[in-house]
Protein backbone atom coordinates (compact mmCIF):
# COMPACT_ATOMS: atom_id res chain seq x y z
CA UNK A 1 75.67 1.24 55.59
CA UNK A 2 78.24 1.84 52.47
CA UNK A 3 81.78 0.30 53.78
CA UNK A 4 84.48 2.78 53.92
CA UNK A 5 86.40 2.35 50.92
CA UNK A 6 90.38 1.33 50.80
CA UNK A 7 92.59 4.05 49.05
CA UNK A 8 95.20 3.45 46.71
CA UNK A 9 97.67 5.27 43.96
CA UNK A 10 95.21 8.34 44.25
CA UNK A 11 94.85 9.84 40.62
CA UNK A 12 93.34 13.36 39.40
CA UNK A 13 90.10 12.75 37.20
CA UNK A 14 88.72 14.65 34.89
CA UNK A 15 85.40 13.16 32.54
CA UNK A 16 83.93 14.14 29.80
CA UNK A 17 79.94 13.78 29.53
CA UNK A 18 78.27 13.45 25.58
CA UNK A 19 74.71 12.60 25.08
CA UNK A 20 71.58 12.48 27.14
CA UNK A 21 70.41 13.30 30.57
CA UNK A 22 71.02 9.68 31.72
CA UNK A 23 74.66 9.45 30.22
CA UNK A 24 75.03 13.13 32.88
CA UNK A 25 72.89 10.62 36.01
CA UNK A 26 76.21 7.86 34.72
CA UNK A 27 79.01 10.73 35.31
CA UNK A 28 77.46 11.68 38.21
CA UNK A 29 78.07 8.31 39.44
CA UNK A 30 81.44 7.73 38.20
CA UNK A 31 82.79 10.46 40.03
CA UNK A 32 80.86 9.76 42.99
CA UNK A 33 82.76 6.58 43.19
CA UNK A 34 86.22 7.70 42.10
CA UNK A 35 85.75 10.54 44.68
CA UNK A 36 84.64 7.89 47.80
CA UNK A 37 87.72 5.68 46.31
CA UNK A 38 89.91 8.59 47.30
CA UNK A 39 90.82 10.25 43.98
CA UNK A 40 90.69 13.87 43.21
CA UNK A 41 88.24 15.34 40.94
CA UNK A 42 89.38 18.15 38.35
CA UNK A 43 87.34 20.31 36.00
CA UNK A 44 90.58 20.65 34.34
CA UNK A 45 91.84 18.40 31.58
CA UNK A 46 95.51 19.64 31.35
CA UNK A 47 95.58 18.80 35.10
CA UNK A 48 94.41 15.16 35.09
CA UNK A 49 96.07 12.01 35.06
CA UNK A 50 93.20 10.29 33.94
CA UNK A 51 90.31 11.32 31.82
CA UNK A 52 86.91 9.11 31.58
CA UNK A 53 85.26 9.55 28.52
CA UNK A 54 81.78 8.72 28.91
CA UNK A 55 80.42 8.28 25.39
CA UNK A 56 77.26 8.55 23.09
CA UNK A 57 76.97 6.41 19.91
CA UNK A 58 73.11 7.63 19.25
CA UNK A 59 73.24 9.24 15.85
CA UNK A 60 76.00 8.54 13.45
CA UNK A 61 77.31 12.15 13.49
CA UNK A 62 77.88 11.43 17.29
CA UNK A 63 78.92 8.13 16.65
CA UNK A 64 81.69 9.52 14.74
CA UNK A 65 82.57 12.66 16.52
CA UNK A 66 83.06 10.26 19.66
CA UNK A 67 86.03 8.25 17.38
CA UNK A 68 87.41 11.67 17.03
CA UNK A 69 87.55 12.68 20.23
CA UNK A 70 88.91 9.42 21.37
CA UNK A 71 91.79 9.67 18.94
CA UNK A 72 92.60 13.34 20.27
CA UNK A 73 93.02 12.18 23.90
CA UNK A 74 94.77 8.88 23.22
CA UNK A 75 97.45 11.30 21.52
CA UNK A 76 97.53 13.40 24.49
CA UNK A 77 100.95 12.71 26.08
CA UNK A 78 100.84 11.09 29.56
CA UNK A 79 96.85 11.14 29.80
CA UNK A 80 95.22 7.64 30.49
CA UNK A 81 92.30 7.28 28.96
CA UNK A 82 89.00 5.18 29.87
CA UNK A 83 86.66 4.78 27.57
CA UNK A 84 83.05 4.93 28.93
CA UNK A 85 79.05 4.62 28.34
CA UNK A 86 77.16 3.34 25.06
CA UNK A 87 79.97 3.40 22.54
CA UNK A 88 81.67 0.41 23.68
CA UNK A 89 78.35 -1.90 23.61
CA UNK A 90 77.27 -0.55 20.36
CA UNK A 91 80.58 -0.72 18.12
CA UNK A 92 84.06 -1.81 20.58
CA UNK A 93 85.76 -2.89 16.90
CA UNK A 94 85.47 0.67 16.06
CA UNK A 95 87.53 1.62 19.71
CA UNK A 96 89.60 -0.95 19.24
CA UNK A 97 91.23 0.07 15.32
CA UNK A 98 91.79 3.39 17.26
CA UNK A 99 94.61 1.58 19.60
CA UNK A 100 95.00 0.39 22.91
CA UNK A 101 93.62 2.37 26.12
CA UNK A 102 93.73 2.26 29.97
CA UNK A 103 90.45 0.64 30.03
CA UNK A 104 86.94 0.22 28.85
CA UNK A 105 83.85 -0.39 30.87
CA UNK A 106 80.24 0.45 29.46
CA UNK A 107 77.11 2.67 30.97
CA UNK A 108 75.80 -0.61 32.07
CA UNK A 109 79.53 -2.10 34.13
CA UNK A 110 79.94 1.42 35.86
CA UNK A 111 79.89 -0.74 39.68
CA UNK A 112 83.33 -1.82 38.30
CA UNK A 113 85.31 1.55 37.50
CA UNK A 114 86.73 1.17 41.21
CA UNK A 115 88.65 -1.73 40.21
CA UNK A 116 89.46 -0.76 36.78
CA UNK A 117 91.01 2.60 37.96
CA UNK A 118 92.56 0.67 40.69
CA UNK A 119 94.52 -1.66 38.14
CA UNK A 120 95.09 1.30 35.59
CA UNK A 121 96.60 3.32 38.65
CA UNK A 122 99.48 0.63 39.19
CA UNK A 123 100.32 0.21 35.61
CA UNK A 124 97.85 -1.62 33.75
CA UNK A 125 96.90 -1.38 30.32
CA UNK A 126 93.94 -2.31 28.50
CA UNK A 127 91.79 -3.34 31.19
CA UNK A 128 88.21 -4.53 30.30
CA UNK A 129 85.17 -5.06 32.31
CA UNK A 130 82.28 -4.78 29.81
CA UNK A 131 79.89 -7.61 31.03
CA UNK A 132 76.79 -5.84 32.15
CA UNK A 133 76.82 -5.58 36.69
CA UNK A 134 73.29 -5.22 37.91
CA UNK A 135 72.44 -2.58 40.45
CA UNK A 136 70.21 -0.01 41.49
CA UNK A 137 71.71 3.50 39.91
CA UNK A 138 69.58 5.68 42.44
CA UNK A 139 71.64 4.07 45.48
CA UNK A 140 75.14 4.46 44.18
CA UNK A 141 77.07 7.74 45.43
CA UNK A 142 77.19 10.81 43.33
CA UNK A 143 79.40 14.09 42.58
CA UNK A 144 76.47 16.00 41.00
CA UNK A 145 76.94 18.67 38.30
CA UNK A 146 74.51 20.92 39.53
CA UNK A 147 73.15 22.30 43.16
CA UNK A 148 69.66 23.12 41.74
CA UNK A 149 68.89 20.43 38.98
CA UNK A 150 69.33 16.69 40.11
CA UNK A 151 69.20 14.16 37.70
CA UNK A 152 67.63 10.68 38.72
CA UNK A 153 67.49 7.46 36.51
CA UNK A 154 64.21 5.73 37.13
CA UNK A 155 64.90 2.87 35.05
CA UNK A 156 67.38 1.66 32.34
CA UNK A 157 66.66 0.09 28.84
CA UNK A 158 64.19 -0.71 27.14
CA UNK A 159 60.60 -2.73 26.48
CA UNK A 160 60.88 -2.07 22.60
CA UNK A 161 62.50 -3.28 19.58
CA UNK A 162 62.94 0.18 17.31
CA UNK A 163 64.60 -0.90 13.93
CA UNK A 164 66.84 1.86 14.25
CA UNK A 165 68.27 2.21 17.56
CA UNK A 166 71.78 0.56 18.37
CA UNK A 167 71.05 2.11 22.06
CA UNK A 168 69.18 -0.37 23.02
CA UNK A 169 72.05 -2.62 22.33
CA UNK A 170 74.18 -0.65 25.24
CA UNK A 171 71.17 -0.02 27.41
CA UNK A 172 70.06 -3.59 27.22
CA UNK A 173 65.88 -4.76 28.79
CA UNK A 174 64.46 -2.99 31.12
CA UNK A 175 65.24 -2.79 34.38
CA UNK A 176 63.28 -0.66 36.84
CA UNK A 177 64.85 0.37 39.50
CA UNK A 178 63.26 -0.06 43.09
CA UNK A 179 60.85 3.15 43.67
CA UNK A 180 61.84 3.10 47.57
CA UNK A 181 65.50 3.85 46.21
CA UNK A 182 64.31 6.30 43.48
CA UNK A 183 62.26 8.49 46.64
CA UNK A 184 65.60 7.96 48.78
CA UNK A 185 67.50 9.54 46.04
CA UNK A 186 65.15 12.29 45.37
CA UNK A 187 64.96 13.10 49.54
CA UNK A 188 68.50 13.12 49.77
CA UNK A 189 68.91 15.31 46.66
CA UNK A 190 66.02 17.74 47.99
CA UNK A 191 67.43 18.04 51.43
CA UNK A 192 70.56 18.68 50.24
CA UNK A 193 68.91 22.05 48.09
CA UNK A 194 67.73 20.70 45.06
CA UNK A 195 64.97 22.65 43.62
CA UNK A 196 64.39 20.47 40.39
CA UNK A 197 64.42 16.32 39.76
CA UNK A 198 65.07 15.48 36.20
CA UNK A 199 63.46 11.96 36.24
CA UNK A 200 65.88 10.24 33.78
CA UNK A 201 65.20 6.74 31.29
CA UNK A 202 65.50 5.53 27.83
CA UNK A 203 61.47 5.10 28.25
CA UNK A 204 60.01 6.58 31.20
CA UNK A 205 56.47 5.68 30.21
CA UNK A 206 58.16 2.21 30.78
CA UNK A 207 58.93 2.38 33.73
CA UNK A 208 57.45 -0.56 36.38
CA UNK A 209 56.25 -3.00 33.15
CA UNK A 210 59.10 -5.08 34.48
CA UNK A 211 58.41 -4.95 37.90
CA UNK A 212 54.43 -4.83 38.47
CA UNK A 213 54.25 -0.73 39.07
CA UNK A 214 53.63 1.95 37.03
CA UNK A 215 55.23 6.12 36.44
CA UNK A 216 51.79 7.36 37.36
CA UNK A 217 52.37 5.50 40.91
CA UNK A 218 56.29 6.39 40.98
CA UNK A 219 55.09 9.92 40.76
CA UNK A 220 52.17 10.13 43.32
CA UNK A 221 54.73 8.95 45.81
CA UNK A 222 57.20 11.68 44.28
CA UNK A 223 54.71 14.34 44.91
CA UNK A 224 54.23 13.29 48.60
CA UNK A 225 57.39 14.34 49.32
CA UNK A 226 57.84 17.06 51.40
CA UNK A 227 59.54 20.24 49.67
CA UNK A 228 59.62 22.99 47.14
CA UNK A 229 60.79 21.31 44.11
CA UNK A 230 59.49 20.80 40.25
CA UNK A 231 59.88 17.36 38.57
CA UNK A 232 60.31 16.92 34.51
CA UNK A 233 59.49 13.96 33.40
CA UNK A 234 61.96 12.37 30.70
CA UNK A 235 61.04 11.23 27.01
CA UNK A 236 58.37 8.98 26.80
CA UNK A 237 56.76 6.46 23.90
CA UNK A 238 54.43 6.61 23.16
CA UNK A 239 53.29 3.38 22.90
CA UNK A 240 53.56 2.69 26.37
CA UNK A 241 51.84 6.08 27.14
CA UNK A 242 48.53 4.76 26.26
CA UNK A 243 48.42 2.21 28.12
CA UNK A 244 48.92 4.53 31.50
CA UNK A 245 47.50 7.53 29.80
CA UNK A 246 44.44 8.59 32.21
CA UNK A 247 46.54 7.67 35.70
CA UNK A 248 49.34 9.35 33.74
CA UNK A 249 47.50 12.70 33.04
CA UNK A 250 46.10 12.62 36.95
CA UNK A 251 49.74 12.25 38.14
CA UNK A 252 50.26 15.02 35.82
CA UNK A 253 47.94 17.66 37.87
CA UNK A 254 49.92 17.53 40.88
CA UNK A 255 51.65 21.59 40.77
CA UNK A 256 54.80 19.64 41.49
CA UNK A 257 55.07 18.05 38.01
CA UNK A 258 56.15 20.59 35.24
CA UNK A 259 53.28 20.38 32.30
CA UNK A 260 56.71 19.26 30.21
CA UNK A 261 55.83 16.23 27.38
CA UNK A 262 58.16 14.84 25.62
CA UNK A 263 56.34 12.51 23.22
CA UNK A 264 58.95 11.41 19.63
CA UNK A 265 56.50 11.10 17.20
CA UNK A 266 59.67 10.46 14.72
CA UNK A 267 57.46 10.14 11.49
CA UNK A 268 54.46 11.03 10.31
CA UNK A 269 53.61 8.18 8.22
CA UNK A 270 51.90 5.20 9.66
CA UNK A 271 54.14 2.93 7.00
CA UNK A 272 57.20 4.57 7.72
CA UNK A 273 56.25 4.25 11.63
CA UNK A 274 55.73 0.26 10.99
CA UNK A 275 58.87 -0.38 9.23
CA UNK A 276 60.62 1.57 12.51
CA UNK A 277 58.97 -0.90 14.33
CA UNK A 278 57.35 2.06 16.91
CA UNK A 279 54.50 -0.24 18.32
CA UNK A 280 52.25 3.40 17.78
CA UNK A 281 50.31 4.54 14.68
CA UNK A 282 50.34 8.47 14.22
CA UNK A 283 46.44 8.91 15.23
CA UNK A 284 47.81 7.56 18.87
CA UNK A 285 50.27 10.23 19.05
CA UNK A 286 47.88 12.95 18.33
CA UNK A 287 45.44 11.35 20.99
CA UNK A 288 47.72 11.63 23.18
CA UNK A 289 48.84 14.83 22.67
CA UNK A 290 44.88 16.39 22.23
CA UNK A 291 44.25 14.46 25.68
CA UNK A 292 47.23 16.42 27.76
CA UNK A 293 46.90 19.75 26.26
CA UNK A 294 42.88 19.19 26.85
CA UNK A 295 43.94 18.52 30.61
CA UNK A 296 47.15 21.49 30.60
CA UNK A 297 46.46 24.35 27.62
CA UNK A 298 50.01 25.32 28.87
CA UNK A 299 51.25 22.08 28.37
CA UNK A 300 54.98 22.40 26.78
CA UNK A 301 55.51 19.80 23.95
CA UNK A 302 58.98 18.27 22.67
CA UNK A 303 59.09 15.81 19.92
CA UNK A 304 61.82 14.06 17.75
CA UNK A 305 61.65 13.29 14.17
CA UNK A 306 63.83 11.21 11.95
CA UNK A 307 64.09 12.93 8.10
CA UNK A 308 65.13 10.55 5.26
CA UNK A 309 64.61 6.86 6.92
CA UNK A 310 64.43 3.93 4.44
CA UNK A 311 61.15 4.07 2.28
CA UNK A 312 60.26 7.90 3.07
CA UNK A 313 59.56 9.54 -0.03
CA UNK A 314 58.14 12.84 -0.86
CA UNK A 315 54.62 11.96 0.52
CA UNK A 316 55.67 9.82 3.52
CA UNK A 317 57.39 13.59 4.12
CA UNK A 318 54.44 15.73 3.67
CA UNK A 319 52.98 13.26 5.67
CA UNK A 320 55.43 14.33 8.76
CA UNK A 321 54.92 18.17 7.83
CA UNK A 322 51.26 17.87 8.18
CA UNK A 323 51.66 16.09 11.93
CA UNK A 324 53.95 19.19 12.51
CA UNK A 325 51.42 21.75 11.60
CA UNK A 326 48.57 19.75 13.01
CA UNK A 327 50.21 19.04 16.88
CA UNK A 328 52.06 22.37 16.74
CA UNK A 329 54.75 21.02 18.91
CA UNK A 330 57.23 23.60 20.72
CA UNK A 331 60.52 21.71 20.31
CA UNK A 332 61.27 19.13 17.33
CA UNK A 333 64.92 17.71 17.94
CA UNK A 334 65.24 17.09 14.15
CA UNK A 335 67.91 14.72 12.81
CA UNK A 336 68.80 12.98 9.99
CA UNK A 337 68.65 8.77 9.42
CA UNK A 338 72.05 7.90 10.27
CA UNK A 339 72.17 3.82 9.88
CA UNK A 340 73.67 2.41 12.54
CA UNK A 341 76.00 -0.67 13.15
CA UNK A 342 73.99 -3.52 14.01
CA UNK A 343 70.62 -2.49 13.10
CA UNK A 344 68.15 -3.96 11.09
CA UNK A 345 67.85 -0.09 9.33
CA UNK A 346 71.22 -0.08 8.66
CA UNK A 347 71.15 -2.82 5.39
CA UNK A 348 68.12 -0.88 3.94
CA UNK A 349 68.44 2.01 1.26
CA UNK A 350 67.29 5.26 1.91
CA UNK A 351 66.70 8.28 0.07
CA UNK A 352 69.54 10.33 -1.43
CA UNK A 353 71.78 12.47 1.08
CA UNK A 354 70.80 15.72 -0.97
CA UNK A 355 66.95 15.05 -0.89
CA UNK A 356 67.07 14.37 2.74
CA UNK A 357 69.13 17.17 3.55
CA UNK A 358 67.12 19.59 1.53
CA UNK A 359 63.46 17.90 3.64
CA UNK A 360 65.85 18.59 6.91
CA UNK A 361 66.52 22.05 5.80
CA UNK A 362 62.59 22.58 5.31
CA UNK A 363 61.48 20.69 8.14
CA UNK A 364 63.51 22.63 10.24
CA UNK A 365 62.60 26.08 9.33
CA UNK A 366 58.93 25.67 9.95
CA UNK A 367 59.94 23.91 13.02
CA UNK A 368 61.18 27.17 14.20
CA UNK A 369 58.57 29.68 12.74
CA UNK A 370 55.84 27.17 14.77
CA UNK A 371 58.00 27.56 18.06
CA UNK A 372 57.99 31.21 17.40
CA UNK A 373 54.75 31.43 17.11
CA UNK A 374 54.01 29.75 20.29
CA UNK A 375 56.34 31.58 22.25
CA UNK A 376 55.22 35.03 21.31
CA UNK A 377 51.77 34.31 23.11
CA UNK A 378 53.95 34.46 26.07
CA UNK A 379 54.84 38.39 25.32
CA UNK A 380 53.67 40.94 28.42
CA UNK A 381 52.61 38.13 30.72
CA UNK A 382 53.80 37.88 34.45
CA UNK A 383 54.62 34.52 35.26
CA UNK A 384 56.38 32.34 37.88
CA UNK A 385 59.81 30.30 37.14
CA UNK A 386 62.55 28.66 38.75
CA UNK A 387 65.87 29.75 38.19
CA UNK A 388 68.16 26.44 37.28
CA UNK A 389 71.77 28.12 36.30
CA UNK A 390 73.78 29.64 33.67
CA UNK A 391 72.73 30.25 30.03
CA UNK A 392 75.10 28.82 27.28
CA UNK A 393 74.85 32.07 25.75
CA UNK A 394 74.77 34.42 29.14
CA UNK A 395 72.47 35.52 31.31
CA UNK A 396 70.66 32.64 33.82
CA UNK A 397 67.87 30.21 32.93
CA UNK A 398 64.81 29.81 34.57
CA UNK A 399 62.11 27.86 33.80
CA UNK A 400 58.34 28.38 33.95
CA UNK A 401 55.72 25.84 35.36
CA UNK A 402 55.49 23.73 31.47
CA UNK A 403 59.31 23.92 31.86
CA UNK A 404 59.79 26.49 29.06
CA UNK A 405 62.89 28.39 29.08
CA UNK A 406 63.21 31.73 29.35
CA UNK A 407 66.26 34.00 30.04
CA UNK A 408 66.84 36.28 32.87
CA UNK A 409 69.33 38.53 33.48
CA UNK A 410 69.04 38.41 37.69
CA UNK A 411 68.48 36.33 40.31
CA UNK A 412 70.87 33.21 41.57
CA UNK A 413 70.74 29.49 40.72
CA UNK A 414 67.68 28.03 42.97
CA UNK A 415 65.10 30.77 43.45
CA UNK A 416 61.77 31.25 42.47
CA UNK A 417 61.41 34.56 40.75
CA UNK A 418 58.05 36.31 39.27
CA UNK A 419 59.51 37.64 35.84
CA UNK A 420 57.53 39.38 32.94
CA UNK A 421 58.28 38.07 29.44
CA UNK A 422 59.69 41.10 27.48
CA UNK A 423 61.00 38.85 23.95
CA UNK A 424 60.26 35.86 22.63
CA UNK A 425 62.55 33.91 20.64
CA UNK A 426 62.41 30.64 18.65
CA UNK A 427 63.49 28.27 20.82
CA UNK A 428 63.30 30.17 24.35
CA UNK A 429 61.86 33.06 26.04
CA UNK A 430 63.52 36.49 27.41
CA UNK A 431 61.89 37.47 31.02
CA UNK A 432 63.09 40.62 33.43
CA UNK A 433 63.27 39.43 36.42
CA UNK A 434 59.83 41.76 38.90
């Protein structure tokens, strides 16, 4: 039983969320334990004392739009500011030439915040607690963002040893979190309305190497569970896809689990792949991919791919374009090499800003015209979705059984509408609700 906390110098909070799905599961949890500490949650900034900033230091145009933002709130009169998440593990000197703040924790020393905003609330400046606090994410309390959409962090870290990544420098090994905890999580959060469980990790295909179990066995029990709920899967590697890969694709057939894969193939080139230290060659990716949509011919495909890495050169390129119009995928997140502090990536020289931005550009636009193309095979059809909230651009977002958006202009957050596909667009689909 959680012991009833002790209040003291009760503050207004407001926090800021950049990054991934697992950086939202982190706010959730900071302002579930600022709000069982006693202090007031606010969706407004004006109105808080104290803003948490929980940061992303993925990409280098994040990197530095998080240095930004930081130096806009620290000149914010009478706001205390604590700085938050992966930024602080992956480049503090950076933080640090901006000036002196409230406080700093990291994404993996949340357990402390308490006690940081505790100090911070009776006058204390520049109070650090980075050292990494081991605990189980999925039994910590929680303010969540959404009533339909819950997001739950199976594991944290990592198994591998990319060349590029300074996450893996905030996120640290892997540590799996207990299953019994996960499936206490995800019956809470479906009792309490929850239609969808965003399963949440830096690796999901990870998840159990560490601890003797597997995600094919995590989501068997998942699916046991009584309720009307979907579960996405987060991004896996795909690496450690294969080695789960048939267990993975039965899991995969429960009705429960959207027909959602996100598999980064990041390069086409098998060179290029070996000098990002991937652990995969591109014929596994393309294995893997045949086997699921051999299994789901509605399966839903997201990939990522890095343009302009150290050594890619025109026909490491046309090596990625032909992947692309080989796997057909329906979502590429797309960026550009960034080199990041730390990394081994980082002291190698890469290909000229204007050639890689002109292969981005290219890249890009077939990108779109493939996801077009897949999406208009939708047109006419009558299918079955689950309405999740608002869209950024208006109207409400529901998403079919692969997990594939499409936009609705009826219906409320949490229902299950039949809908008729009337546009399609690049990157989503336009439904009327039936």
């Amino acid at each position: 039983m959680r012991k009833k906390r002790k209040k003291f110098g009760n503050m207004r909070v407001y926090c800021e969320t950049y990054g991934c799905t697992a950086n939202r599961g982190d706010s959730e949890i900071i302002l579930g334990e600022l709000a069982a500490a006693g202090h007031q949650v606010t969706k407004n900034l004006n109105e808080a004392d104290l803003v948490v900033v929980n940061t992303c230091a993925v990409k280098g145009k994040t990197h530095q739009r998080m240095l930004r933002r930081l130096r806009e709130l620290r000149e914010m009169n009478g706001k205390r500011v604590i700085v938050a998440g992966c930024l602080p593990l992956i480049d503090l000197p950076s933080v640090e030439r901006i000036g002196e703040f409230a406080g700093i924790i990291s994404c993996r020393s949340i357990p402390t915040l308490s006690k940081v905003v505790e100090m911070v609330s009776m006058g204390a400046q520049n109070v650090r607690m980075l050292e990494p606090v081991r605990c189980e994410k999925p039994e910590m309390p929680k303010l969540r963002e959404s009533e339909v959409s819950a997001v739950v962090q199976i594991c944290e870290g990592c198994v591998s040893n990319c060349s590029y990544c300074s996450v893996r420098f905030a996120r640290g090994r892997l540590h799996s979190f207990r299953r019994e905890a996960i499936l206490k999580e995800v019956t809470k959060a479906i009792s309490s309305g929850c239609r969808e469980i965003l399963l949440t990790a830096q690796d999901a295909g990870a998840y159990g190497l560490d601890t003797g179990t597997s995600l094919p066995e995590l989501l068997r029990s998942i699916c046991e569970l009584d309720g009307n709920f979907k579960v996405r899967v987060g991004m896996m590697n795909p690496k450690n896809v294969l080695g789960i890969l048939p267990d993975l694709l039965q899991a995969y057939g429960d009705e429960k689990i959207y027909k959602f894969l996100h598999l980064p193939v990041q390069s086409g080139d098998d060179d290029i792949l070996r000098s990002m230290r991937r652990g995969y060659e591109v014929s596994d990716f393309i294995q893997i991919v045949e086997e699921f949509r051999e299994s789901f011919p509605d399966l839903y495909l997201a990939t990522d791919i890095i343009v302009g890495f150290p050594g890619e050169g025109e026909k490491e390129f046309t090596h990625t374009l032909e992947v692309i119009e080989k796997v057909k995928p329906d979502k590429v997140n797309l960026s550009r090499f960034s080199p990041m502090p730390g990394t081994d990536a980082a002291r190698i020289p890469g290909p000229g800003g204007n050639e890689v931005a002109e292969r981005s550009r290219r890249l890009a636009a077939r990108c779109l015209e493939i996801g077009h193309e897949r999406n208009k095979r939708y047109l006419g059809k009558v299918l079955e979705g689950l309405i999740t909230g608002p869209g950024k651009k208006g109207g409400l977002v529901a998403r079919l059984g692969n997990y594939r958006p499409t936009i609705v202009d009826g219906g409320t957050p949490g229902e299950h509408i039949k809908l008729k596909i009337v546009d399609a667009r690049p990157t989503y689909l336009i439904g009327r609700k039936t």
